[in-house]
Protein backbone atom coordinates (compact mmCIF):
# COMPACT_ATOMS: atom_id res chain seq x y z
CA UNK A 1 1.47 12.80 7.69
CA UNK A 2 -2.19 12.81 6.97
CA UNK A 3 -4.83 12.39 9.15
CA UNK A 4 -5.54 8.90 8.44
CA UNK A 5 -2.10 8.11 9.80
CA UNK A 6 -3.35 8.15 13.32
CA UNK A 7 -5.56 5.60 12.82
CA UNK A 8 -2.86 3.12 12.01
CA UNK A 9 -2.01 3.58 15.73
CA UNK A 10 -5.11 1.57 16.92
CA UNK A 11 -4.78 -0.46 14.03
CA UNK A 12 -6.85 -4.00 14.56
CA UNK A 13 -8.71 -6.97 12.91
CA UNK A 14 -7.89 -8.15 9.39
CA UNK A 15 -6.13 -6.66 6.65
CA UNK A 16 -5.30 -8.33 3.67
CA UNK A 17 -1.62 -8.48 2.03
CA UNK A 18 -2.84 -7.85 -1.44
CA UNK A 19 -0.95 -9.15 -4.17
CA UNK A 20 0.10 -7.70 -7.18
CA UNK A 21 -1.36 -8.39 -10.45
CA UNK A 22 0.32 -8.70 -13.70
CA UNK A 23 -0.98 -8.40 -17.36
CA UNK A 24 -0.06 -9.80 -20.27
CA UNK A 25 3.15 -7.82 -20.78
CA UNK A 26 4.34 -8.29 -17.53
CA UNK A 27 3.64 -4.81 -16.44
CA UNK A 28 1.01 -3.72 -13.05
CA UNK A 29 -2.68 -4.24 -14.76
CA UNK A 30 -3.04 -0.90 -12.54
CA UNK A 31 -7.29 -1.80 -13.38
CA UNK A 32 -7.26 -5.32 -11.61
CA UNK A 33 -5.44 -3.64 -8.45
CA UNK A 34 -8.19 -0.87 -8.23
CA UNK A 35 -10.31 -3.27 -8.31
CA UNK A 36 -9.04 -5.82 -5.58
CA UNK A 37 -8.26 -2.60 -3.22
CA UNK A 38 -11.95 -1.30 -3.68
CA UNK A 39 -13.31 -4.56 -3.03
CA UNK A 40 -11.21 -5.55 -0.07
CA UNK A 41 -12.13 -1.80 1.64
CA UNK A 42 -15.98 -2.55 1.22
CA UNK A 43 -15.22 -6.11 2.39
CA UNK A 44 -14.81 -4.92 6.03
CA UNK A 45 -11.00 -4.88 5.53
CA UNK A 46 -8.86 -2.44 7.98
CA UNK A 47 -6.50 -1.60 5.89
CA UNK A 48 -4.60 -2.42 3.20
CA UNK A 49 -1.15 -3.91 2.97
CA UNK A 50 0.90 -3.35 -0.79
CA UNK A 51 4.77 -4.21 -1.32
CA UNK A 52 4.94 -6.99 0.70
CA UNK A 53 5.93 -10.59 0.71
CA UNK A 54 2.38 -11.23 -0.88
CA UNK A 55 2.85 -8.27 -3.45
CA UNK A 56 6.01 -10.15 -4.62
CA UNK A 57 8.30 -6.89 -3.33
CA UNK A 58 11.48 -8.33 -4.44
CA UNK A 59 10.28 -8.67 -8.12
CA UNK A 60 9.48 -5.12 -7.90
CA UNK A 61 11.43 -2.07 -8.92
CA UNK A 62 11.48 1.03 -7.04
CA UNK A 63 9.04 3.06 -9.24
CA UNK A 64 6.64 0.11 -9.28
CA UNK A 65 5.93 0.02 -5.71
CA UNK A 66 5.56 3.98 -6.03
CA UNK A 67 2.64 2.78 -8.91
CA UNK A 68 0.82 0.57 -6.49
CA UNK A 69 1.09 3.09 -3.36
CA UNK A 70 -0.70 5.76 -5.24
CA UNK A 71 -3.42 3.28 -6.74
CA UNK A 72 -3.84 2.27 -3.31
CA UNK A 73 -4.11 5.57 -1.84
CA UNK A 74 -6.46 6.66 -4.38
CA UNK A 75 -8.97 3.65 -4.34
CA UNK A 76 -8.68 3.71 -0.60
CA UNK A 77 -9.36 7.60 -0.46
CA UNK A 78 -9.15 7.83 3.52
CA UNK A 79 -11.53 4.78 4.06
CA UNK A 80 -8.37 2.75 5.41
CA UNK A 81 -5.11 3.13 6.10
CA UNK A 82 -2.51 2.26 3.45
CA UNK A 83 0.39 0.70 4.40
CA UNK A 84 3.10 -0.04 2.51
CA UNK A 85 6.24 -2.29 2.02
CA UNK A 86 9.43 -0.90 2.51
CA UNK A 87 11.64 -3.67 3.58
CA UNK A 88 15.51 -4.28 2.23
CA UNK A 89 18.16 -6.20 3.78
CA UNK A 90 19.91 -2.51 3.15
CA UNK A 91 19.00 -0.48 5.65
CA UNK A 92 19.79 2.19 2.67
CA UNK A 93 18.04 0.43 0.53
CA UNK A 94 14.98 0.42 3.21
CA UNK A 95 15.25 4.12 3.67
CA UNK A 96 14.81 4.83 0.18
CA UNK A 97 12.15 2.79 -0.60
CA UNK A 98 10.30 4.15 3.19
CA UNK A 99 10.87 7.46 1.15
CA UNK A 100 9.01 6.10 -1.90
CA UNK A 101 6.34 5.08 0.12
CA UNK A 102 5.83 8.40 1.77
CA UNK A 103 5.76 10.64 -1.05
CA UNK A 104 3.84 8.69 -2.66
CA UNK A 105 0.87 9.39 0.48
CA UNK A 106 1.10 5.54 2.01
CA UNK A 107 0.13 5.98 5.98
CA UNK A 108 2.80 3.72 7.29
CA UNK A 109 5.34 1.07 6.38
CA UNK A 110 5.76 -2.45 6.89
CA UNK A 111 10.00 -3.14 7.48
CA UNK A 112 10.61 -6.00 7.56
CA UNK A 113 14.16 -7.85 9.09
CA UNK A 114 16.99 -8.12 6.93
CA UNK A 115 17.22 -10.82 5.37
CA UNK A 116 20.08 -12.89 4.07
CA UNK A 117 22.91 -10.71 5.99
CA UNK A 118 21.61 -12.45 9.21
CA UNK A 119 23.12 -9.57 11.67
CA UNK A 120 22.93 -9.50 15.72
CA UNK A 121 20.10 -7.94 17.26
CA UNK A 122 22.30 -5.14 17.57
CA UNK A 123 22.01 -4.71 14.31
CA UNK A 124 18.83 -5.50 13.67
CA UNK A 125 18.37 -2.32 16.31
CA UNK A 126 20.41 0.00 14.50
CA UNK A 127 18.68 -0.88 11.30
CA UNK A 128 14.82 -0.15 12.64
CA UNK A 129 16.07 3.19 13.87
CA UNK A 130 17.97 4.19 10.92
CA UNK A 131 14.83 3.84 9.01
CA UNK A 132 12.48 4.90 11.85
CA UNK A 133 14.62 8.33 12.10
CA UNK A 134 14.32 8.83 8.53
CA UNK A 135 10.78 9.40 8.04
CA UNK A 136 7.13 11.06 9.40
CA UNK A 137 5.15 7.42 8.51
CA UNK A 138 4.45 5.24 11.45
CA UNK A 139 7.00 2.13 11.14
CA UNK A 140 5.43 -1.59 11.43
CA UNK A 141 7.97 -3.88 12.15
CA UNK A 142 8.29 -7.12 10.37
CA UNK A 143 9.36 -10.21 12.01
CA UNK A 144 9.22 -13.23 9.61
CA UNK A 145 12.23 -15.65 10.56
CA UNK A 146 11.34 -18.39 7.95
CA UNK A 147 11.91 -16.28 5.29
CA UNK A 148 15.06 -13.90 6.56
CA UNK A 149 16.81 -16.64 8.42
CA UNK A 150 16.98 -14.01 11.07
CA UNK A 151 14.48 -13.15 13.95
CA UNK A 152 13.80 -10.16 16.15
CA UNK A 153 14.11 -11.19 19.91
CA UNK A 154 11.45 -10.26 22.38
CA UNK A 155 13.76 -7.81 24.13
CA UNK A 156 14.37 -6.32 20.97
CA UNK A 157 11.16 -5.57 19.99
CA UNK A 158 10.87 -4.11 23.35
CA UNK A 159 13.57 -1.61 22.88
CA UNK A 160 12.23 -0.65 19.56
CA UNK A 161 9.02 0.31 20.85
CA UNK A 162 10.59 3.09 22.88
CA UNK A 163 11.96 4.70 19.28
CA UNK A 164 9.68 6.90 18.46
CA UNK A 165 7.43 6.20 15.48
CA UNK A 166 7.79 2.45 15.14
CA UNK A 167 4.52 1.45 16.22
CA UNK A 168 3.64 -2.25 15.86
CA UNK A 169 4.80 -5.50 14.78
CA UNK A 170 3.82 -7.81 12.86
CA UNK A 171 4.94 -11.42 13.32
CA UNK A 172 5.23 -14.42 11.30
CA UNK A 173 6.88 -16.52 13.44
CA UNK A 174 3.52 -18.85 14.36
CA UNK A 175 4.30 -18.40 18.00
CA UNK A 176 0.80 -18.10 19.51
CA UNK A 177 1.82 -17.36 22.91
CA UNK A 178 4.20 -14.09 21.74
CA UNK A 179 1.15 -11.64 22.58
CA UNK A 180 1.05 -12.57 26.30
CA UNK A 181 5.01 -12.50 26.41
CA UNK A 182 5.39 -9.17 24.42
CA UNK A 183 2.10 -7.08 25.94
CA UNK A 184 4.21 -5.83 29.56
CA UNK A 185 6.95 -5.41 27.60
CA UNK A 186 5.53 -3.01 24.77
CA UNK A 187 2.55 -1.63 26.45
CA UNK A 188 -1.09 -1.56 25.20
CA UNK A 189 -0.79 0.93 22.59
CA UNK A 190 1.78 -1.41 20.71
CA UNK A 191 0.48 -2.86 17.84
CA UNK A 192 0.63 -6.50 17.69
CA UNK A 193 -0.64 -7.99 14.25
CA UNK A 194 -0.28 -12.07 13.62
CA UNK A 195 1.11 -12.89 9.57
CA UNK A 196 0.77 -16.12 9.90
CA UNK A 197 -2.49 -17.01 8.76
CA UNK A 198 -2.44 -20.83 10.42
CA UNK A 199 -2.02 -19.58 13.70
CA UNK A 200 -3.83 -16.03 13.46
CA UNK A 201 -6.86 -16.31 15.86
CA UNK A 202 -4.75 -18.24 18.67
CA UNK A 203 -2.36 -15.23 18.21
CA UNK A 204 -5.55 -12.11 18.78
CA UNK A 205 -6.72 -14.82 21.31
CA UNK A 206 -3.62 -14.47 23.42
CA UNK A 207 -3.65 -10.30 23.22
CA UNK A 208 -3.08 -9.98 19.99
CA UNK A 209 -4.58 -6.76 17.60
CA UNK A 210 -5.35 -8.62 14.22
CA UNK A 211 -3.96 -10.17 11.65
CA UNK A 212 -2.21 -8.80 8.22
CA UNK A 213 -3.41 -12.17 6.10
CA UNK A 214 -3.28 -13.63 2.96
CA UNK A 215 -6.40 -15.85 3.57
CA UNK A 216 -8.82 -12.38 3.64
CA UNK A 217 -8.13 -11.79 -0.03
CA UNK A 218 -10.48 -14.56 -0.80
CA UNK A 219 -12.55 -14.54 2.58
CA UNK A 220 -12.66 -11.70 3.71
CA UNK A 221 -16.32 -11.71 5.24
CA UNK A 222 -15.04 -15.01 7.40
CA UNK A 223 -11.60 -13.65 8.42
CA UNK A 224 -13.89 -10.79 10.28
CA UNK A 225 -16.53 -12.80 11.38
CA UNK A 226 -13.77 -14.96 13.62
CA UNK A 227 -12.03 -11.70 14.78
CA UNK A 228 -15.36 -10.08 15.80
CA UNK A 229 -16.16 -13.56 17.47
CA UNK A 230 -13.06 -13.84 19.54
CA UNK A 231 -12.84 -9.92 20.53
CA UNK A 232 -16.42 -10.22 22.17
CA UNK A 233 -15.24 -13.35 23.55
CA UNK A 234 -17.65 -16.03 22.14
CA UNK A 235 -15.07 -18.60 21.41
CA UNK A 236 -17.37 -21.07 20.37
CA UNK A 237 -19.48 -18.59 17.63
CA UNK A 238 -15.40 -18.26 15.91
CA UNK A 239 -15.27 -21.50 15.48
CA UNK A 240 -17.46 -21.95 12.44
CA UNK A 241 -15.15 -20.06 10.60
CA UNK A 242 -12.13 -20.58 11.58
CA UNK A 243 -12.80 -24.06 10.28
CA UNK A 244 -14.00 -23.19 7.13
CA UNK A 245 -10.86 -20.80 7.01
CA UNK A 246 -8.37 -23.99 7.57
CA UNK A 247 -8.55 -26.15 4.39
CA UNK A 248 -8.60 -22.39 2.42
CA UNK A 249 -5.53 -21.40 4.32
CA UNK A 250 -4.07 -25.10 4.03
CA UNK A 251 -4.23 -24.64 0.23
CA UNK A 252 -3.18 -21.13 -0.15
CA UNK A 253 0.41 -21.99 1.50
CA UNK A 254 0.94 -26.11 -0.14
CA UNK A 255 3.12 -23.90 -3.09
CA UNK A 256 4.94 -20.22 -2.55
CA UNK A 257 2.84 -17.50 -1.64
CA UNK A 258 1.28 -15.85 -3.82
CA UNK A 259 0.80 -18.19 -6.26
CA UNK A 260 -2.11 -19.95 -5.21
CA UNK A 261 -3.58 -16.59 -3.95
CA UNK A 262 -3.37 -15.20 -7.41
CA UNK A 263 -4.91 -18.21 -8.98
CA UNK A 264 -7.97 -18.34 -6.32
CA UNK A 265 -8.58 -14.54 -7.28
CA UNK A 266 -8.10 -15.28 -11.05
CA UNK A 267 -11.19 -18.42 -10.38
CA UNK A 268 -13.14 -14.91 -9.07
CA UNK A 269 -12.23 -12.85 -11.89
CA UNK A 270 -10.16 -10.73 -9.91
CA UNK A 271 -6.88 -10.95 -11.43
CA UNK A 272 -4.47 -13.01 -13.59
CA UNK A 273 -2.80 -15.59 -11.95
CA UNK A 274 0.42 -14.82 -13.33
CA UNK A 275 3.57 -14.38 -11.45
CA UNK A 276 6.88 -13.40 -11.79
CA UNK A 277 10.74 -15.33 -12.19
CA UNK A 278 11.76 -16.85 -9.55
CA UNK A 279 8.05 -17.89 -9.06
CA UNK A 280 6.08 -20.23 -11.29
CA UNK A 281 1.95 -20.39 -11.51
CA UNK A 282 0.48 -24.08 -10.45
CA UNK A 283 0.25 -26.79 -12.17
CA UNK A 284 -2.98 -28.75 -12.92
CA UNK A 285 -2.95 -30.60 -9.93
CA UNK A 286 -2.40 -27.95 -7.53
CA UNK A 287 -5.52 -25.50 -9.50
CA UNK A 288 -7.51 -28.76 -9.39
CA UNK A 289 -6.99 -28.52 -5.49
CA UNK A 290 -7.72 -24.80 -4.98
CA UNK A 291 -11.13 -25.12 -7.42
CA UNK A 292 -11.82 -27.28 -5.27
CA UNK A 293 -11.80 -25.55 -1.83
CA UNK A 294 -13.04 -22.24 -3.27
CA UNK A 295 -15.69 -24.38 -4.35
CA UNK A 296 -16.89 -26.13 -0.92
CA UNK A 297 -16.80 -22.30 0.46
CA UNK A 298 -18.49 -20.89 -2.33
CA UNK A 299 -21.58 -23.42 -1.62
CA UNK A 300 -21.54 -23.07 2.04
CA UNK A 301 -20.22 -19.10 2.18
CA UNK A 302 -20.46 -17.59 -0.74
CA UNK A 303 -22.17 -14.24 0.88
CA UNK A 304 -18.16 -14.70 2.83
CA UNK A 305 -16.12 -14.60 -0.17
CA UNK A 306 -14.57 -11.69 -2.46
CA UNK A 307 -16.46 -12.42 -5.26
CA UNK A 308 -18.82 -14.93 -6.74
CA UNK A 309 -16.77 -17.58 -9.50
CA UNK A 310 -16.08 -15.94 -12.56
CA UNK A 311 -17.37 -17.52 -16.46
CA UNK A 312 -13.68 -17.74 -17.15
CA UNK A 313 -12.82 -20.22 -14.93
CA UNK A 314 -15.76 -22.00 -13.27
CA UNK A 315 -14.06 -23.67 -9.46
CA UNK A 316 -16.96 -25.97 -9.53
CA UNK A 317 -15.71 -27.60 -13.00
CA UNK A 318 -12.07 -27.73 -12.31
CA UNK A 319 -13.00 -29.76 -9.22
CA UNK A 320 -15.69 -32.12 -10.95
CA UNK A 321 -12.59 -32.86 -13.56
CA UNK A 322 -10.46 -34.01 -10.52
């Protein structure tokens, strides 16, 4: 492991779930993700997150998630911590790809439950330490039942933070009060990272450590302002932006993640918005709607946001045309 992995064990505050972006042929535009990762590090971001949910992992092969570790990696050059995707609903599938992600220098992986097979927490125990026993990394766990159809119970995670090397979890299931219930069971060292965006900063105020968010690819500079807020406890100073961060994170989830994320970044320049089969970009109406937002936020934070509104596709004029 290299140094830097030790600092995913007091992991905390925001780090984004980056997405992955796509040129023309369908390939990585390897350029566009150097980009986003450099931008995101000097954006305050903790660490970054690749291969995930919001990276569209299951429309990725084996040797592409290799491709955007090492970008990452690179870009990141021990500023942050990469961590990467290595979920499956395999667990041999998971080990190879936690093998991929290791070689390929990522600081720790995100595992995420298996989904479709729906086993017993039994097996969902058997499957973290299969994968946990098979590498160096630090292991995040990744609890997201609206997606597997499957959920990690709180005694669970409990016994899997005794297994040496799985480190944290991060949970999706918009249960704000989890923190309080899972801190005596897993100890203070335990990392406990919200990934639900919505319910993020009632999560870190109950206990929790941060947030691995879709919502800080775009604001970033708010999404740290709210967690800085909160950990010095001034309630009332996170309240500005948290509600600037609601209609933003309203619009990002109306249509599958990361669609709408891809076209906000693509109204900054960032990226193209494409995405791949199953997934389809928006439609007219729905870009109407996230010009629009971006556009509020760009007029009252822009010095908040990734990046000012690119010539290509102005957010102000898509929302006058509405």
């Amino acid at each position: 492991m290299r140094a830097i992995g030790r600092h995913v064990s007091k992991l905390s505050g925001y780090a984004p779930a980056l997405p992955t972006p796509f040129d023309s042929n369908d390939r990585i535009d390897g350029e566009a993700f150097e980009r986003i990762c450099d931008l995101q590090i000097r954006s305050g971001a903790t660490a970054l997150v690749v291969c995930g949910t919001t990276g569209e992992s299951p429309n990725l092969i084996d040797a592409e998630h290799g491709e955007l570790i090492r970008i990452a990696v690179r870009i990141s050059d021990g500023r942050v911590p990469v961590i990467a995707g290595a979920g499956s609903n395999a667990t041999r599938h998971a080990v190879e790809l936690t093998k991929v992600a290791e070689v390929n220098g990522a600081d720790a992986i995100l595992s995420v439950v298996p989904y479709y097979n729906r086993p017993t927490q039994a097996g969902l125990y058997g499957h973290f330490c299969e994968i946990a026993a098979s590498t160096a990394l630090p292991v995040v766990l990744y609890d997201v039942p609206s997606r597997t159809a499957c959920g990690l119970a709180d005694e669970t995670v409990a016994r899997l933070a005794e297994v040496p090397r799985i480190i944290g979890l991060k949970d999706a299931t918009g249960d704000v009060a989890r923190p309080a219930r899972l801190r005596p069971l897993v100890g203070t060292d335990f990392r406990l990272l919200s990934g639900d965006d919505f319910t993020a900063l009632g999560f870190i105020a109950q206990g929790g450590d941060g947030c691995i968010s879709v919502t800080s690819n775009a604001a970033p500079a708010l999404c740290r302002n709210a967690f800085l807020s909160l950990r010095q406890e001034e309630c009332a100073r996170a309240q500005r932006p948290a509600l600037a961060l609601a209609p933003l994170t309203a619009v990002l989830f109306r249509e599958p993640n990361p669609v709408p994320l891809k076209y906000a970044l693509n109204c900054f320049g960032l990226m193209s918005a494409r995405v791949r089969l199953p997934l389809v970009e928006l439609g007219e109406r729905a870009k109407t709607e996230v010009a629009g937002v971006l556009a509020r936020l760009c007029d009252e934070h822009s010095a908040s946001m990734i990046g000012k509104i690119g010539d290509r596709t102005s957010a102000r004029q898509a929302a006058m045309a509405s």
